[in-house]
N, C-alpha and C. Protein backbone atom coordinates (compact mmCIF):
# COMPACT_ATOMS: atom_id res chain seq x y z
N UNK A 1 39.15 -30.59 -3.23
CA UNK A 1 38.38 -30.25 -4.41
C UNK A 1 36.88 -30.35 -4.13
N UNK A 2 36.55 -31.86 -3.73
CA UNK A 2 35.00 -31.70 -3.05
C UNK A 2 34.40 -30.64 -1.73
N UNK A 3 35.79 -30.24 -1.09
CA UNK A 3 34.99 -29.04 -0.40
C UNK A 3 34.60 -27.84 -0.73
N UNK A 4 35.64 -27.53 -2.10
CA UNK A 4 36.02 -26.29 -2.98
C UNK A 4 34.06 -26.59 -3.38
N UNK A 5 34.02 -27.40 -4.31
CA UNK A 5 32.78 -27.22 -4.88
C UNK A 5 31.37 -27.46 -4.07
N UNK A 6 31.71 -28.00 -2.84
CA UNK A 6 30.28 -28.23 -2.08
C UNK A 6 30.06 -26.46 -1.24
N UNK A 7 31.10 -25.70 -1.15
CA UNK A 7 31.21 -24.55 -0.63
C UNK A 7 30.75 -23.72 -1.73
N UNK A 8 30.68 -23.34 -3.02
CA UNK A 8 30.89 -22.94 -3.83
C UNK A 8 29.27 -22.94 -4.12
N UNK A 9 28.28 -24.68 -3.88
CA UNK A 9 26.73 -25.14 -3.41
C UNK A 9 26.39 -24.44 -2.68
N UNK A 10 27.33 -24.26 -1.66
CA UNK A 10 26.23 -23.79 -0.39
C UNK A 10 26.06 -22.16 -0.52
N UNK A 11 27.26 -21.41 -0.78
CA UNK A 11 26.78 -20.06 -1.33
C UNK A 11 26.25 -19.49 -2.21
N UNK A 12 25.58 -20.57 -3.37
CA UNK A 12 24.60 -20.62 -4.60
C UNK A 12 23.76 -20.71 -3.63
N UNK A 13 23.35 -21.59 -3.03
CA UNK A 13 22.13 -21.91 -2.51
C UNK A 13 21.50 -20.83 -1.65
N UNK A 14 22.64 -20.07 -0.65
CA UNK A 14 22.11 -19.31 0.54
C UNK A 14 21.59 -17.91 -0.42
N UNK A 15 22.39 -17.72 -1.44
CA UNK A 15 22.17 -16.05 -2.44
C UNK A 15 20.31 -16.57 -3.05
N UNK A 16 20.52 -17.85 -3.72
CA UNK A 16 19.10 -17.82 -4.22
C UNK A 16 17.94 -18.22 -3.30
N UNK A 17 18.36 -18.79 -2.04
CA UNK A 17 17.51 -18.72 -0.81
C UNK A 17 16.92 -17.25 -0.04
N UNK A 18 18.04 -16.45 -0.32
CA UNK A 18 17.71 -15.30 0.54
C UNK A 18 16.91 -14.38 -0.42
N UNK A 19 17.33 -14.70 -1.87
CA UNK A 19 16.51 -13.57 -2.92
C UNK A 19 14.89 -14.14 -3.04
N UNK A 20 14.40 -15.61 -2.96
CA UNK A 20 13.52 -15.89 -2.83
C UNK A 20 12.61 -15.65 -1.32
N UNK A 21 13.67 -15.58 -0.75
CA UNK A 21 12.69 -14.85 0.71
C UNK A 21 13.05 -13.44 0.48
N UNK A 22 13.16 -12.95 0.22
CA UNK A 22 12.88 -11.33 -0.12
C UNK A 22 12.12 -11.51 -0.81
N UNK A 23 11.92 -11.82 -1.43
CA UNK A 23 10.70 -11.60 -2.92
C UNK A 23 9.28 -11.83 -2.70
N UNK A 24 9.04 -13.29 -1.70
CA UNK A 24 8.30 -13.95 -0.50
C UNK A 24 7.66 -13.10 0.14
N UNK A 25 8.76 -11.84 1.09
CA UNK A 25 8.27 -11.13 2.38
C UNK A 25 7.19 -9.86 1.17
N UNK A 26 7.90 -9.88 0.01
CA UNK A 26 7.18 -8.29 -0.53
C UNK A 26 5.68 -8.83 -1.12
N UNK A 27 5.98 -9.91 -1.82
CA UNK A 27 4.43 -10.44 -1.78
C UNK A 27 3.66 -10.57 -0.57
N UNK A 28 4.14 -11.32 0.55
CA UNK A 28 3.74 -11.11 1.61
C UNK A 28 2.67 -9.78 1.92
N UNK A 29 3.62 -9.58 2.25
CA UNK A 29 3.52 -7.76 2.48
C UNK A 29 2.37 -6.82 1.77
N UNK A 30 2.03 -7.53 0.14
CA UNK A 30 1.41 -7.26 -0.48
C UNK A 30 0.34 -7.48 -0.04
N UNK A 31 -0.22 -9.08 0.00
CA UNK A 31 -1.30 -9.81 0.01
C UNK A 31 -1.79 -9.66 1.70
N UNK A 32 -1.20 -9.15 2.50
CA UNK A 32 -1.37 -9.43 4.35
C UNK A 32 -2.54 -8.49 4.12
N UNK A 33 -2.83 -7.46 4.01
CA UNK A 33 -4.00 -6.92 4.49
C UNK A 33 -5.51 -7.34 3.71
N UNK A 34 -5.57 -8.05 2.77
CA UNK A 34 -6.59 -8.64 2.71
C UNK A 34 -7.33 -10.11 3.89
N UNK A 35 -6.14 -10.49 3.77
CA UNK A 35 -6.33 -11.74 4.55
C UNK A 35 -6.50 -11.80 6.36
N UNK A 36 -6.01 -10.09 6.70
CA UNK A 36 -6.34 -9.96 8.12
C UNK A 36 -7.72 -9.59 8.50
N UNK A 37 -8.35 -9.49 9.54
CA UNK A 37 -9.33 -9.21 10.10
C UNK A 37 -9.97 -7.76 9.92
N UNK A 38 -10.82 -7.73 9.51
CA UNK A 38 -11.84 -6.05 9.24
C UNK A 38 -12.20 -5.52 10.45
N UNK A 39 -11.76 -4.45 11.70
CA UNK A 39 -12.23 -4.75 12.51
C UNK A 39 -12.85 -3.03 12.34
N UNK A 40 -14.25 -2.61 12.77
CA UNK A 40 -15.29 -1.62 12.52
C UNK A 40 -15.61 -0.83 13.46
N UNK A 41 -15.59 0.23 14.37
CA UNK A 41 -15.94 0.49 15.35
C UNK A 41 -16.61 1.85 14.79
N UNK A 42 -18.12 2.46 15.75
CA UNK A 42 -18.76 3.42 15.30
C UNK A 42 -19.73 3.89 16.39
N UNK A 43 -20.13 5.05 16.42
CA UNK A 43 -21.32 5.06 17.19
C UNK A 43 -22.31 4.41 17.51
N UNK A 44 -23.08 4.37 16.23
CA UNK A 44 -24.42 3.00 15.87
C UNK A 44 -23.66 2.24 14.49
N UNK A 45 -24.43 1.20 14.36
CA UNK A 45 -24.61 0.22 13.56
C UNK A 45 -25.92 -0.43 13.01
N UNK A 46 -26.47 -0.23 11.48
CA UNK A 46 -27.74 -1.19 11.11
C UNK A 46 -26.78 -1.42 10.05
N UNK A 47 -28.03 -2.61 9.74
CA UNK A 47 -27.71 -3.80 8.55
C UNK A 47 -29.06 -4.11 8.15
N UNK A 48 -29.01 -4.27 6.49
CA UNK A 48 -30.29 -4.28 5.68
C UNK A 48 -30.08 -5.86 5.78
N UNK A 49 -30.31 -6.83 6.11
CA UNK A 49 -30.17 -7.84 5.49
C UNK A 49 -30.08 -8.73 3.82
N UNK A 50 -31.26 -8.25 3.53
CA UNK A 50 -32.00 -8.12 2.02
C UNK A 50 -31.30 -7.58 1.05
N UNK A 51 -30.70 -6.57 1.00
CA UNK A 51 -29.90 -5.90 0.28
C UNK A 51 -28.35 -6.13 0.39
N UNK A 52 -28.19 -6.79 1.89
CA UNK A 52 -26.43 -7.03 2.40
C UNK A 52 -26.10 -5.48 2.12
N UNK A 53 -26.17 -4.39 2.98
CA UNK A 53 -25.70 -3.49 3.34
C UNK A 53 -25.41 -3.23 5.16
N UNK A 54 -24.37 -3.06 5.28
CA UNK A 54 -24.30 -2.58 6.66
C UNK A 54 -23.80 -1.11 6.89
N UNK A 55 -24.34 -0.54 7.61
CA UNK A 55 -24.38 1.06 7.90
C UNK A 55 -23.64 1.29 9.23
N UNK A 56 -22.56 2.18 9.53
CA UNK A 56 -22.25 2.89 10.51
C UNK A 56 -22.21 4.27 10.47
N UNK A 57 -22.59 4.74 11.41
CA UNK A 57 -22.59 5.95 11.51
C UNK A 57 -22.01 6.83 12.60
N UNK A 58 -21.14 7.72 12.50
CA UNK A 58 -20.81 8.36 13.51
C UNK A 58 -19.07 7.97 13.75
N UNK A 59 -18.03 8.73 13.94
CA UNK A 59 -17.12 8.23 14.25
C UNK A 59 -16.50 6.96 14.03
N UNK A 60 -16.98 6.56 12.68
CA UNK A 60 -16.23 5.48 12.35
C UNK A 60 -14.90 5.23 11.84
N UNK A 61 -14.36 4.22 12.60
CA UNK A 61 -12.73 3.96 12.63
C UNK A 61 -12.85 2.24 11.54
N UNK A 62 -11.97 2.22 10.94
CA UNK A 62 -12.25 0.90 9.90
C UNK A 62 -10.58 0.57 10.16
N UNK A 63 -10.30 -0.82 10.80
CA UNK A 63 -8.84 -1.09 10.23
C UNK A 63 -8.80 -2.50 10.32
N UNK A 64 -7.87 -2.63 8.80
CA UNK A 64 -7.24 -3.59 8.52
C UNK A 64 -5.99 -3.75 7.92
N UNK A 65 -5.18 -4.71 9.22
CA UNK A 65 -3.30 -4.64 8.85
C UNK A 65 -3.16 -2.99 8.90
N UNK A 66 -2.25 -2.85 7.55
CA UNK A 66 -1.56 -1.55 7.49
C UNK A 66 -2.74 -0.25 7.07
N UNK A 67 -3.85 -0.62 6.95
CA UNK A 67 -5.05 0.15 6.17
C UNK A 67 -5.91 0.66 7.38
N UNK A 68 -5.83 2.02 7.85
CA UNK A 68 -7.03 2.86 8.79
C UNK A 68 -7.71 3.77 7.91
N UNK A 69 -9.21 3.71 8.25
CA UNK A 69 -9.94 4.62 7.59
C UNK A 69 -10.90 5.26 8.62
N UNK A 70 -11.01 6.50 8.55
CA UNK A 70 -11.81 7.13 9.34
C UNK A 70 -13.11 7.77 8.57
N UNK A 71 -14.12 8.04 8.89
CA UNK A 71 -15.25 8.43 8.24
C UNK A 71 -16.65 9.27 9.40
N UNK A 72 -17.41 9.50 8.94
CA UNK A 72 -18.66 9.95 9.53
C UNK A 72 -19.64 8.68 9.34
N UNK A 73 -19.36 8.56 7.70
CA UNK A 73 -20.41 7.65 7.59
C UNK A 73 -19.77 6.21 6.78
N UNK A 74 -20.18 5.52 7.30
CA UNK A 74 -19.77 4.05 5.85
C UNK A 74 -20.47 2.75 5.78
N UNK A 75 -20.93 2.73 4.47
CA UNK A 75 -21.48 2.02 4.10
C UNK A 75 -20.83 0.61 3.53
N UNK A 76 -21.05 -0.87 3.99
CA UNK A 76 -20.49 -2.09 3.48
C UNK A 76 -21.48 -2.37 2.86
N UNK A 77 -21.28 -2.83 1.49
CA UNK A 77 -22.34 -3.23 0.49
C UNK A 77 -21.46 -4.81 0.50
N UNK A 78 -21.85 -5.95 0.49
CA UNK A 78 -21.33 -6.90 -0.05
C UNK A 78 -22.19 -7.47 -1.31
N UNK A 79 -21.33 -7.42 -1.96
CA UNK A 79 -20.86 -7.92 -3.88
C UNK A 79 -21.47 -8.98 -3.96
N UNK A 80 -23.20 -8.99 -4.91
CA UNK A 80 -24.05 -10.71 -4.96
C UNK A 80 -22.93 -11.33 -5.34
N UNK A 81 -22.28 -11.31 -6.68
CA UNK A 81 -21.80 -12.40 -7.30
C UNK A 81 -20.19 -13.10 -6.57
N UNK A 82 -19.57 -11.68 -5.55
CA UNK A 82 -18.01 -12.37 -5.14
C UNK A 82 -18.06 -12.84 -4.24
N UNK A 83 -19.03 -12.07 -3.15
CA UNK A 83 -18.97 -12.01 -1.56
C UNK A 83 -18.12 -11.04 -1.31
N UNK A 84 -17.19 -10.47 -1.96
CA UNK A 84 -16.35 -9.00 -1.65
C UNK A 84 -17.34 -7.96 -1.23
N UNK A 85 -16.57 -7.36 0.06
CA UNK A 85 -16.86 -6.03 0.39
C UNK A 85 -16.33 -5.01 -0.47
N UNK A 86 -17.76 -3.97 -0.46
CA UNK A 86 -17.16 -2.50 -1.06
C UNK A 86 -17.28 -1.96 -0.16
N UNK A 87 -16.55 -0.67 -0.03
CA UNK A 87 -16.95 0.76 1.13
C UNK A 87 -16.96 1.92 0.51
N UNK A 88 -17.83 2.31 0.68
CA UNK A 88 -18.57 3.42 0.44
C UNK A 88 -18.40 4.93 1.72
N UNK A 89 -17.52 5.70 1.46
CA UNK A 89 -17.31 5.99 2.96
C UNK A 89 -17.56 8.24 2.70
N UNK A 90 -17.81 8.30 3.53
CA UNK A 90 -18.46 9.79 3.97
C UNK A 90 -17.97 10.57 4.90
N UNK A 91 -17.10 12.15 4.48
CA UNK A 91 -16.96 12.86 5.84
C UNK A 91 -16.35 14.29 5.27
N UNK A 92 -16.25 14.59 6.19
CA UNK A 92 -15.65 16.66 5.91
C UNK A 92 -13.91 16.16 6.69
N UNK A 93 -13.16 15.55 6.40
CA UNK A 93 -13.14 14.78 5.09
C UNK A 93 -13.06 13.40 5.91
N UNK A 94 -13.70 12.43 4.61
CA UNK A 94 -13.20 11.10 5.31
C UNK A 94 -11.78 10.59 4.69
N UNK A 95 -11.45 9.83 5.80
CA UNK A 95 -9.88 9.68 5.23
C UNK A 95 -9.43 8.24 5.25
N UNK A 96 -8.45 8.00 3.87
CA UNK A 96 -8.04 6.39 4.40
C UNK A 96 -6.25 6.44 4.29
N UNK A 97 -5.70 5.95 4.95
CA UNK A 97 -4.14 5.87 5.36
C UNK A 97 -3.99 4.45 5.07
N UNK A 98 -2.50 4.46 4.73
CA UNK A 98 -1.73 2.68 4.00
C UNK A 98 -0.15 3.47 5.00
N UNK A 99 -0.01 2.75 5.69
CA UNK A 99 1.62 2.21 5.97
C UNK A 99 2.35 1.67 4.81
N UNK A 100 2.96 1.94 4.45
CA UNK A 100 3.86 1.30 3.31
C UNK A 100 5.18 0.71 3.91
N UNK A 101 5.69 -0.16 3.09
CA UNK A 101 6.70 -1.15 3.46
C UNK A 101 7.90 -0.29 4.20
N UNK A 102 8.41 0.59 3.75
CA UNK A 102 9.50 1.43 4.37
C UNK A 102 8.68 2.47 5.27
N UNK A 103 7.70 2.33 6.16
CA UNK A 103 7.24 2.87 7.24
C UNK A 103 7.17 3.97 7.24
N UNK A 104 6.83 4.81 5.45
CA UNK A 104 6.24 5.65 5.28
C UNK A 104 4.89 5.58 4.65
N UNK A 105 4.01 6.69 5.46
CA UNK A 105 2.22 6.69 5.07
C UNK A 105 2.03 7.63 3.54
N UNK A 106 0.73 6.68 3.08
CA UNK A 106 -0.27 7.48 1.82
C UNK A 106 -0.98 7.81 2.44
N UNK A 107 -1.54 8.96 2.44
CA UNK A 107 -3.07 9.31 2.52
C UNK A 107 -4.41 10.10 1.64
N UNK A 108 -5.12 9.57 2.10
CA UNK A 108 -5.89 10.42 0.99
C UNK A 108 -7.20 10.57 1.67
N UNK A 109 -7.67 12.15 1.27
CA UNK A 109 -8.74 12.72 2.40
C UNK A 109 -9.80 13.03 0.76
N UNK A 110 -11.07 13.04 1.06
CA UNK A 110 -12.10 13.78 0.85
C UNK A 110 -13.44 13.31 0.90
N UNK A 111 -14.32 14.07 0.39
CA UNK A 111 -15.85 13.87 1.10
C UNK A 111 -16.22 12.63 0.99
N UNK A 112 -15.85 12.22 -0.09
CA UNK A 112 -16.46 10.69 -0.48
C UNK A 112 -14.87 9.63 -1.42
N UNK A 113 -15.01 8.37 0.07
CA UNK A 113 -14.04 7.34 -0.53
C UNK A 113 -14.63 6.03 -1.02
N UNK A 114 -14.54 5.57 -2.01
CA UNK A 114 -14.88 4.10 -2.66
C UNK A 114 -13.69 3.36 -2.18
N UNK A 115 -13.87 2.45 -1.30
CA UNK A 115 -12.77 1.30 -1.31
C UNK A 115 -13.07 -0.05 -1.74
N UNK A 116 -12.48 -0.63 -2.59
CA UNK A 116 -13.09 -2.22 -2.98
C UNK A 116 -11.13 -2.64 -2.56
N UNK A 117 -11.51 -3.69 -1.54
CA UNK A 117 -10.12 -4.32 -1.29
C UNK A 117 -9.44 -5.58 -2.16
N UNK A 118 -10.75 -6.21 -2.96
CA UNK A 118 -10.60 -6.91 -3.70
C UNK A 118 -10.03 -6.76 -4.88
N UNK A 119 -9.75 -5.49 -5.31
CA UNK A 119 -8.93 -5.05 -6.56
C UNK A 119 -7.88 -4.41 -6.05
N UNK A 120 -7.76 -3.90 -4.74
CA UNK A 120 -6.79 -2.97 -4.42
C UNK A 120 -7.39 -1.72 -4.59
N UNK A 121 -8.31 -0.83 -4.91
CA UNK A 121 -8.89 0.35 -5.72
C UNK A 121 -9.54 0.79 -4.35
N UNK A 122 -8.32 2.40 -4.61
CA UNK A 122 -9.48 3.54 -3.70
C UNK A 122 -9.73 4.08 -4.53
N UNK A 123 -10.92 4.99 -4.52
CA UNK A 123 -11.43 6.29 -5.22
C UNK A 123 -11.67 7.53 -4.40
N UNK A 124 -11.36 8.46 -4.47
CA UNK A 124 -11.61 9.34 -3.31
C UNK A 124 -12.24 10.95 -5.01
N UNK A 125 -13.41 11.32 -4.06
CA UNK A 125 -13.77 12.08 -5.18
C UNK A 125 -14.48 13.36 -4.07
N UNK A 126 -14.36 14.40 -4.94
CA UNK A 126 -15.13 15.64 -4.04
C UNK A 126 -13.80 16.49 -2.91
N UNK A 127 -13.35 16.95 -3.41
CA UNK A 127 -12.25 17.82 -2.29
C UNK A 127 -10.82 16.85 -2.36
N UNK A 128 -11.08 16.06 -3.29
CA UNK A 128 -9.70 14.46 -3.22
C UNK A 128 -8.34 15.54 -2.93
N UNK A 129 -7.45 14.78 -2.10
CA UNK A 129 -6.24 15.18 -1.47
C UNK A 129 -5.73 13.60 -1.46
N UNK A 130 -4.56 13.87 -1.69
CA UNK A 130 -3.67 12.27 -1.87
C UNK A 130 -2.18 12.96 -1.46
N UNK A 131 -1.82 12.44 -0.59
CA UNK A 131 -0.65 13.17 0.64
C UNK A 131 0.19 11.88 0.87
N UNK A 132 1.64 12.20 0.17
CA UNK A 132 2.98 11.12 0.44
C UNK A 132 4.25 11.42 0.51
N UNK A 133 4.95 10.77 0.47
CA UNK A 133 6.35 11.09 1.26
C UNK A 133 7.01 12.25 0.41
N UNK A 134 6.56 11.79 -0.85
CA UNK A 134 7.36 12.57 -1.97
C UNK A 134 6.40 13.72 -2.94
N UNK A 135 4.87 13.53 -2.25
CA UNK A 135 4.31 14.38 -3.51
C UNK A 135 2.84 14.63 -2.75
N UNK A 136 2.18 15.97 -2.87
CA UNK A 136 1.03 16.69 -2.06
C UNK A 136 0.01 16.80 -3.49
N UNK A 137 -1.08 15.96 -3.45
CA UNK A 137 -1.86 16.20 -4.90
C UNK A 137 -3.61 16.65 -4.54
N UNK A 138 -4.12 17.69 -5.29
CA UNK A 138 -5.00 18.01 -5.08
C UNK A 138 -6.09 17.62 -6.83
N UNK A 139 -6.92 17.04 -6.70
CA UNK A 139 -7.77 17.16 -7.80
C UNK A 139 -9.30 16.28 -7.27
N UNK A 140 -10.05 16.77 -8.70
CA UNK A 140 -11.38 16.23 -8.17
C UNK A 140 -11.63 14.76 -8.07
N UNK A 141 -10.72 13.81 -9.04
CA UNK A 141 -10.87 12.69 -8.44
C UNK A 141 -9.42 12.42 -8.46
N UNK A 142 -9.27 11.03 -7.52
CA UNK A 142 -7.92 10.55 -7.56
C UNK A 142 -8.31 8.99 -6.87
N UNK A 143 -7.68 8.19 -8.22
CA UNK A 143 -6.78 6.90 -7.77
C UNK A 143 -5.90 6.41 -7.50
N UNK A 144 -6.25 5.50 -6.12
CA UNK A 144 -5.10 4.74 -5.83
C UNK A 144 -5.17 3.50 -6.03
N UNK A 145 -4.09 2.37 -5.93
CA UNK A 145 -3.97 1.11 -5.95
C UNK A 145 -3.43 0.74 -5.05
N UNK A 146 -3.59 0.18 -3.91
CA UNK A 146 -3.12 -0.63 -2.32
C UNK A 146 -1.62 -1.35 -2.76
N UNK A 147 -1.73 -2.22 -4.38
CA UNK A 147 -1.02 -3.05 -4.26
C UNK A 147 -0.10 -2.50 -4.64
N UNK A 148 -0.24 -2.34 -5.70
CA UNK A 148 0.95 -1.43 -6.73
C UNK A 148 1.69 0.31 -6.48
N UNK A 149 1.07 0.30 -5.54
CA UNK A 149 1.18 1.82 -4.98
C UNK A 149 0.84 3.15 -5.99
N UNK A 150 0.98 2.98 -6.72
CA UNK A 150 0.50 4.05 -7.93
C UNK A 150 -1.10 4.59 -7.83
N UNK A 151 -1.18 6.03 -8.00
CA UNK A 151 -2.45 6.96 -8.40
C UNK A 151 -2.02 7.78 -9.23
N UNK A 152 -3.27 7.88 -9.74
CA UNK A 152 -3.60 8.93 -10.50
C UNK A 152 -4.15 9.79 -10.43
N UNK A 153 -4.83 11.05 -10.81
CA UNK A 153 -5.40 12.26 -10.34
C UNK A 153 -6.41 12.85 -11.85
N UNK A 154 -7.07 13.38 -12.01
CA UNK A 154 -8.07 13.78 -12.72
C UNK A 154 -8.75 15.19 -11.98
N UNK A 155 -8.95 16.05 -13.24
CA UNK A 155 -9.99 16.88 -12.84
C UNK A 155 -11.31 17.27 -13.78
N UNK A 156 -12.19 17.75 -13.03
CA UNK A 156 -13.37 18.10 -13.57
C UNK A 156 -13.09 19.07 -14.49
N UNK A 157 -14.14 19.61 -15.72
CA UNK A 157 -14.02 20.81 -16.82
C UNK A 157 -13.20 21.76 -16.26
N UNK A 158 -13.66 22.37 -14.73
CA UNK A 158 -13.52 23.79 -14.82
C UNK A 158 -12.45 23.83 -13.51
N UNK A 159 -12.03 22.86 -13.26
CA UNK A 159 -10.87 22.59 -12.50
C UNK A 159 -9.51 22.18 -13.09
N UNK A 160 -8.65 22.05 -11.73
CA UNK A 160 -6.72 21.83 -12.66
C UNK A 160 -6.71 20.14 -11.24
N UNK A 161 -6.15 19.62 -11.87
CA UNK A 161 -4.79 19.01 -10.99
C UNK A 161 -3.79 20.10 -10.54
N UNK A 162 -3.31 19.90 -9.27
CA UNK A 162 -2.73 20.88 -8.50
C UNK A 162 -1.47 19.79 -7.66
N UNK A 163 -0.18 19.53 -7.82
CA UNK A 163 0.71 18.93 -7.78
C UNK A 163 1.69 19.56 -7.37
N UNK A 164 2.18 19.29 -5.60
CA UNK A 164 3.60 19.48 -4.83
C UNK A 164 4.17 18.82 -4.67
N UNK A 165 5.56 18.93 -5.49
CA UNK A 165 6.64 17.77 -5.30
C UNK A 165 7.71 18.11 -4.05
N UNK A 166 7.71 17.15 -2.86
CA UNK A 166 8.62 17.12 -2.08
C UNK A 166 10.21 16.88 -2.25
N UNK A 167 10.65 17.78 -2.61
CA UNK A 167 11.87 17.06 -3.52
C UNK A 167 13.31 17.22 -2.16
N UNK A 168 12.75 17.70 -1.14
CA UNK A 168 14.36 17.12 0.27
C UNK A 168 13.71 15.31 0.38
N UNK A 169 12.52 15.00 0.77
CA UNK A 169 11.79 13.59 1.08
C UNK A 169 12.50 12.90 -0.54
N UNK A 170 12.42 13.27 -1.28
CA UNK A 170 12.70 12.31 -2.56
C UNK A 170 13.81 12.03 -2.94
N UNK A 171 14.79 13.33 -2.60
CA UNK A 171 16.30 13.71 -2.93
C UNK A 171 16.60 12.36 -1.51
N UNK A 172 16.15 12.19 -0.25
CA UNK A 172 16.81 11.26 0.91
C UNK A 172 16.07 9.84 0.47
N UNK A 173 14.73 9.54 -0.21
CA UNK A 173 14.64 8.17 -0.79
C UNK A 173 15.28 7.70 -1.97
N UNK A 174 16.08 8.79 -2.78
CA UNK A 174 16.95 8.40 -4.13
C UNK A 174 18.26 8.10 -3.77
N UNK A 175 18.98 8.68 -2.52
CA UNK A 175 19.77 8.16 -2.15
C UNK A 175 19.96 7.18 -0.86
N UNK A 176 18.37 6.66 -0.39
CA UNK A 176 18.77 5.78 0.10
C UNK A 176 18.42 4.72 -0.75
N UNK A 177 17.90 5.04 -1.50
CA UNK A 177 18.10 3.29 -2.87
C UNK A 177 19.95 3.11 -3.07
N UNK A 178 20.23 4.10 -3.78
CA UNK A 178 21.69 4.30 -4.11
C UNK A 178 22.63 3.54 -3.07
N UNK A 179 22.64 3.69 -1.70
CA UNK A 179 23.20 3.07 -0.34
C UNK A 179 23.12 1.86 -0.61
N UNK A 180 21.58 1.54 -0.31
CA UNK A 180 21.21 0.07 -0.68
C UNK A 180 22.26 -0.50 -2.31
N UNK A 181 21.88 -0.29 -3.14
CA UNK A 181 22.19 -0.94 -4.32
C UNK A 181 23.54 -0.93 -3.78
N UNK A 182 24.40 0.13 -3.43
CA UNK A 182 26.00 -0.34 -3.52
C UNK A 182 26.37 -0.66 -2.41
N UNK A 183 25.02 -1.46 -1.30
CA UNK A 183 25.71 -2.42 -0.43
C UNK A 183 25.79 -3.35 -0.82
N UNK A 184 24.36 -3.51 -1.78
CA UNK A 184 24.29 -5.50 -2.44
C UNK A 184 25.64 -5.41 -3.49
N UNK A 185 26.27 -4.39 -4.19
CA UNK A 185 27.22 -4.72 -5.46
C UNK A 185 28.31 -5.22 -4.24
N UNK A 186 28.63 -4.26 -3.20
CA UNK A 186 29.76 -4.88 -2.72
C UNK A 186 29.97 -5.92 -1.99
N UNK A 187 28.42 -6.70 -1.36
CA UNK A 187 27.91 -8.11 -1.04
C UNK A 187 28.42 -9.09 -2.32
N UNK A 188 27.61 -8.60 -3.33
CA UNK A 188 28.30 -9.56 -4.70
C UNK A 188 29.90 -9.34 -4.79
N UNK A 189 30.56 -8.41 -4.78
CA UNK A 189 31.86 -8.51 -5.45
C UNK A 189 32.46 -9.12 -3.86
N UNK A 190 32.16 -9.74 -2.87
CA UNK A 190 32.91 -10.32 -1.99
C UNK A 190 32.89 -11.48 -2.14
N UNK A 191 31.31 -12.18 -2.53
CA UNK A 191 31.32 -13.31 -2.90
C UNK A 191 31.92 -13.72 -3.97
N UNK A 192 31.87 -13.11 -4.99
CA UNK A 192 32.90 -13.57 -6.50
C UNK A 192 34.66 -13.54 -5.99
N UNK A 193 35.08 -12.29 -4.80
CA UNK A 193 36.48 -12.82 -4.79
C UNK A 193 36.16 -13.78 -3.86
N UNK A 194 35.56 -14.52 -2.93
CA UNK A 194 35.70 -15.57 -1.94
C UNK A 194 35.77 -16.85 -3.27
N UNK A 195 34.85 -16.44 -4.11
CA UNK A 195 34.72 -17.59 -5.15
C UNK A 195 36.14 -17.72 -5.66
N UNK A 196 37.06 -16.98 -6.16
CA UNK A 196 38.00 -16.81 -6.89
C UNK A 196 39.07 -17.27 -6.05
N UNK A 197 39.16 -17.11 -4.61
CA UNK A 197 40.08 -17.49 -3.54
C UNK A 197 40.15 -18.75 -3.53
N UNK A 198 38.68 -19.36 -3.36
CA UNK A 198 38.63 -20.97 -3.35
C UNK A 198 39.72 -21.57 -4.65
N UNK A 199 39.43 -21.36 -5.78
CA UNK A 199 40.05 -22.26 -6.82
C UNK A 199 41.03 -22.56 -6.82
């Protein structure tokens, strides 16, 4: 009887152990690219001191963790009151890319990108293109969010939002959720008959 119920512990324990490290790795996952290293490479480099602006110019490559940005030009303003960096970034087009958790890329191209990492917030405005697994979007501005994965799109008076849905890429991520979900139901319904065996 005491093994019935210390067994009965230990597979409570390992289900809410393993759902709390899943949950763990996606926050994880979330929060890792702030906390890694900014690393900048460019042709030249100045810095205003006085103002806390730093300037590159030329072939600039920006990466951090899962986040590459390419540009002509970019500007780091750091924030009096946070110490957060903004970027300010410039090109025919400049572009910034996110790896996402299932090791498919966002991207988003145009003349001018606002990145503040401290909110999660791109802005990409002027020619904005926002390019993903499941959907090709063209408008004059467009947001993204790093964390939450979600944008939005906007256009000027005399412009449209212009929206391609990939629907073979979406039709193979709807059914690989579907796979997933009815591996975990039939993970659960083994454990409830192992449970039911014990008694």
């Amino acid at each position: 009887m005491r093994k019935l119920f210390l067994k009965k512990q230990v597979a409570k324990l390992l289900l809410i152990s393993s759902s709390l490290l899943i949950a763990s790795s996606v926050l994880s996952a979330q929060q890792s690219n702030l906390d890694l290293e900014v690393k900048i490479t460019a042709k030249s480099q100045a810095s205003d001191l006085k103002t806390k602006i730093l300037s590159y110019i030329e072939d600039v490559r920006i990466t951090q963790g899962t986040v590459i940005i390419t540009a002509e030009l970019a500007k780091v303003h750091k924030q009096k009151d946070t110490e957060d960096n903004l970027y300010i970034l410039q090109g025919k087009p400049a572009i910034f890319e996110q790896t996402l958790d299932d090791g498919s890329k966002v991207r988003l191209e145009a003349d001018e990108i606002k990145f503040e990492p401290a909110t999660h917030m791109v802005t990409v405005t002027k020619n904005a293109h926002f390019i993903s697994a499941v959907s090709d979007v063209r408008a004059s501005k467009i947001t993204y969010n790093t964390q939450t994965k979600t944008q939005q799109a906007e256009s000027d008076a005399n412009e449209i939002v212009t929206t391609i849905l990939k629907p073979a890429l979406l039709k193979a991520k709807i059914e690989l959720s579907k796979a997933e979900k009815e591996k975990a139901e039939k993970l659960k319904k083994k454990l409830e008959e192992s449970n039911k065996a014990d008694k």
